[in-house]
N, C-alpha and C. Protein backbone atom coordinates (compact mmCIF):
# COMPACT_ATOMS: atom_id res chain seq x y z
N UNK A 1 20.44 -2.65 8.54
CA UNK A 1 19.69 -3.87 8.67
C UNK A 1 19.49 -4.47 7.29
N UNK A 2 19.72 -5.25 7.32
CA UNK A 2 20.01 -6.73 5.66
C UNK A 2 18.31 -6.68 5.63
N UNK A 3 17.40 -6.47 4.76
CA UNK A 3 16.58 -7.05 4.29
C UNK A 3 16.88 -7.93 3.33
N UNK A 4 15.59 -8.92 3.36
CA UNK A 4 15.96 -9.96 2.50
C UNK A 4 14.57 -10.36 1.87
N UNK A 5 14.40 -10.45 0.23
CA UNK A 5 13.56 -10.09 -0.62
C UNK A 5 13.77 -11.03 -1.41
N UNK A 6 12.34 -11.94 -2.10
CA UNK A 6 11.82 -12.99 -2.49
C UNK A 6 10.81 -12.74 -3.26
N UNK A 7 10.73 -13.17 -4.73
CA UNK A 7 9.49 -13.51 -5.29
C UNK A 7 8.49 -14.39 -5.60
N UNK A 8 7.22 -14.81 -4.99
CA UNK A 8 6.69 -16.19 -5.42
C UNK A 8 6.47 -16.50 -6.09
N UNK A 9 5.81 -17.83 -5.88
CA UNK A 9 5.62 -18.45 -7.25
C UNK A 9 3.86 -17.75 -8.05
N UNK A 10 3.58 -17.05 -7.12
CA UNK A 10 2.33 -16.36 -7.85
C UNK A 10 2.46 -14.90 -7.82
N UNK A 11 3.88 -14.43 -7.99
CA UNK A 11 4.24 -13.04 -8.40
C UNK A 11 4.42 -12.15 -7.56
N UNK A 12 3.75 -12.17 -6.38
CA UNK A 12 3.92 -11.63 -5.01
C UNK A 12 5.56 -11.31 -4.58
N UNK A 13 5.85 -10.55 -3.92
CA UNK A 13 7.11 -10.07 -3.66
C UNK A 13 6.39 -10.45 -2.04
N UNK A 14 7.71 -10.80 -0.87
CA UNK A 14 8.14 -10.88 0.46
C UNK A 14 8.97 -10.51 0.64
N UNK A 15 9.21 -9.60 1.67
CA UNK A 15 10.49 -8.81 2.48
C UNK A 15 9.86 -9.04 3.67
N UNK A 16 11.64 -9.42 4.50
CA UNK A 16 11.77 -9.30 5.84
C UNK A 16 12.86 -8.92 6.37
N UNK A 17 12.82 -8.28 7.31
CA UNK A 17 14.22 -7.74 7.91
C UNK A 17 14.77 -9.16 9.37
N UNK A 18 15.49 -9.90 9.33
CA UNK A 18 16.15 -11.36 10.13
C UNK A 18 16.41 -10.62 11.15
N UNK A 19 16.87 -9.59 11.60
CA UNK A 19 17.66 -8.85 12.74
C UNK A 19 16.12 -8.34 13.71
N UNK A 20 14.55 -8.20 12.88
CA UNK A 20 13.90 -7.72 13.65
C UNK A 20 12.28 -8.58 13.80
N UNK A 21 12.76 -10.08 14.29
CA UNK A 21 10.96 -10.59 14.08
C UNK A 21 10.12 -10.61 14.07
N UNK A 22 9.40 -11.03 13.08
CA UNK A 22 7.75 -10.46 12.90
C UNK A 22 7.71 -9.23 11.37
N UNK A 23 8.83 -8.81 11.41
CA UNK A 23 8.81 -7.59 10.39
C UNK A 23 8.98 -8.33 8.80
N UNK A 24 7.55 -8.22 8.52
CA UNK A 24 8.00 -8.98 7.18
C UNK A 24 6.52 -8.65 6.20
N UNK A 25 7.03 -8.13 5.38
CA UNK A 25 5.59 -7.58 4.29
C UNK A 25 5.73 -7.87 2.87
N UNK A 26 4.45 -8.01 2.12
CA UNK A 26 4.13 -8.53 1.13
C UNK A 26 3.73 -7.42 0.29
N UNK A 27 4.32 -7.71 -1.17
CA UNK A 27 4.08 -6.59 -2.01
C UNK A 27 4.00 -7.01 -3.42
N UNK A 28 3.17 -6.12 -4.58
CA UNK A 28 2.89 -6.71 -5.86
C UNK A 28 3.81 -6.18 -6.57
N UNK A 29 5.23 -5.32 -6.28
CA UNK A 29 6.52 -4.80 -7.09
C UNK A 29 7.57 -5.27 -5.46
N UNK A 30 8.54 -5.15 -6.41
CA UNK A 30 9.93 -5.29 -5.67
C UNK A 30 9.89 -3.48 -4.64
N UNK A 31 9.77 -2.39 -5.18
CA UNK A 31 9.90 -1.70 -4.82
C UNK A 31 8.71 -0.96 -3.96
N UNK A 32 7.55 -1.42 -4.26
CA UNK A 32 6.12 -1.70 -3.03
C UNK A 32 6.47 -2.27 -1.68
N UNK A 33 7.16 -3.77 -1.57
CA UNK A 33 7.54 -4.46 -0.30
C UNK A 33 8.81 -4.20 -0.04
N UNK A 34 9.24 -3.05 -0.38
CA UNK A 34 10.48 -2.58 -0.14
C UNK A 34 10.12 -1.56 0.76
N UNK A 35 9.21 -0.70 0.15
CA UNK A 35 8.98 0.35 1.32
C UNK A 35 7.68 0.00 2.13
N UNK A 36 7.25 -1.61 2.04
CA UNK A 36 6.31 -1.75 3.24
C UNK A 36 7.56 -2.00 4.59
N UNK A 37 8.43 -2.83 4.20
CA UNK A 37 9.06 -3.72 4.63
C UNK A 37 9.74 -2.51 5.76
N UNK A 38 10.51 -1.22 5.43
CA UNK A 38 11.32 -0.33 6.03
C UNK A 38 10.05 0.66 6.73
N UNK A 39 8.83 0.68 6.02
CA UNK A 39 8.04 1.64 7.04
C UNK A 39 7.54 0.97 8.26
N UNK A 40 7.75 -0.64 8.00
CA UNK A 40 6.92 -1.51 9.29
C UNK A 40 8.50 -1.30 10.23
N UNK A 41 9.32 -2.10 9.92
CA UNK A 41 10.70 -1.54 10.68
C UNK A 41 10.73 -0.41 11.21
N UNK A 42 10.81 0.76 11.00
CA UNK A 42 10.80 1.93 11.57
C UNK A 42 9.77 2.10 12.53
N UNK A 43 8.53 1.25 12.18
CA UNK A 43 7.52 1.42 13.53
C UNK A 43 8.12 0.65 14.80
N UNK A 44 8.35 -0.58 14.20
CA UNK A 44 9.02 -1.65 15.14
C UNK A 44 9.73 -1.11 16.18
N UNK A 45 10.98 -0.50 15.57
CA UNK A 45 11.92 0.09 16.02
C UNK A 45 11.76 1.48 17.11
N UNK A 46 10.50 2.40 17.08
CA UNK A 46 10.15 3.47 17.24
C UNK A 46 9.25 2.66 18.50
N UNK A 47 8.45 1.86 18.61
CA UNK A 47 8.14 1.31 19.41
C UNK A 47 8.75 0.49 20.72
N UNK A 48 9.55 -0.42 20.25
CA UNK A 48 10.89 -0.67 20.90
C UNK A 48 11.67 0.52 21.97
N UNK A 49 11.86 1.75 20.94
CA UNK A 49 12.74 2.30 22.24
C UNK A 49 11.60 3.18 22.68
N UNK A 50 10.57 3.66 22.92
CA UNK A 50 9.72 4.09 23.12
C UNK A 50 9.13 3.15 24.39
N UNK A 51 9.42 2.31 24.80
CA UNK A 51 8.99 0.67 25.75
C UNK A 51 10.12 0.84 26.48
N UNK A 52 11.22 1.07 25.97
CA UNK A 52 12.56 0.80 26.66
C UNK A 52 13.19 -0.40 26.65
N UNK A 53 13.10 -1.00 25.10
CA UNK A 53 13.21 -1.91 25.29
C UNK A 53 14.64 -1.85 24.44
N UNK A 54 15.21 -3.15 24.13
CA UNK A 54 16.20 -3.26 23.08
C UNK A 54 16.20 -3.31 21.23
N UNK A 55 16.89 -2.58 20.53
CA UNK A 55 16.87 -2.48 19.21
C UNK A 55 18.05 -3.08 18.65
N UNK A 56 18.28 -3.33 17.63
CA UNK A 56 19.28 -4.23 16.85
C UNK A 56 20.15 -2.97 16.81
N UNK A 57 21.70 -2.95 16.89
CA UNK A 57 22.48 -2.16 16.28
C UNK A 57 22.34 -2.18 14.83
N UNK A 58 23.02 -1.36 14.06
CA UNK A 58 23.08 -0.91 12.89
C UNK A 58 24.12 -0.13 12.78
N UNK A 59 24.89 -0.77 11.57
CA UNK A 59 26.13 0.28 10.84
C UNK A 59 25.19 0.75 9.72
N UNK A 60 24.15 0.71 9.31
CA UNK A 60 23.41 1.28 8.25
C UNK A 60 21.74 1.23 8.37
N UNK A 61 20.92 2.19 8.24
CA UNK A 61 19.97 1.65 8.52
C UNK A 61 19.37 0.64 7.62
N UNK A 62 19.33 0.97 6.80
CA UNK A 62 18.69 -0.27 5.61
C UNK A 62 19.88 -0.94 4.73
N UNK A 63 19.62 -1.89 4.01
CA UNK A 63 20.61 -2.50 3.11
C UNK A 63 19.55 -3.63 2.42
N UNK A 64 19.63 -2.70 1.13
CA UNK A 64 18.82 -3.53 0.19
C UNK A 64 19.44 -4.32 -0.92
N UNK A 65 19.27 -5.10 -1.37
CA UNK A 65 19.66 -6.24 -2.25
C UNK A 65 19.92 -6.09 -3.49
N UNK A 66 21.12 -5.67 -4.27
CA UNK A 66 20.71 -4.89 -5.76
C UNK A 66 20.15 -5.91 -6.65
């Protein structure tokens, strides 16, 4: 899953994963909203099939932005 990672204009870091909506967290390092961003996903996801519901395929689980 492509996360996709942004810094504002007041220093704040945003990550969101596009493949899973709603999943999107705010952090004061690149590498803070990096692992908010994949621990909220993994709930998402854990919830999802846990419901029976549908999950995004994946050839990888994460894919971060160098």
């Amino acid at each position: 899953m492509k996360i996709e990672i942004e810094q504002e204009s007041d220093g704040r870091w945003i990550a969101e994963i596009p493949d899973l909506p709603g999943v999107l967290a705010y952090g004061e390092s690149r590498a803070a909203v990096v692992a908010k961003v994949e621990t909220l996903a993994l709930r998402v996801i854990a919830d999802r099939l846990e419901h029976g519901e549908t999950v995004p395929e994946m050839a990888e689980l994460f894919a971060v932005p160098a």
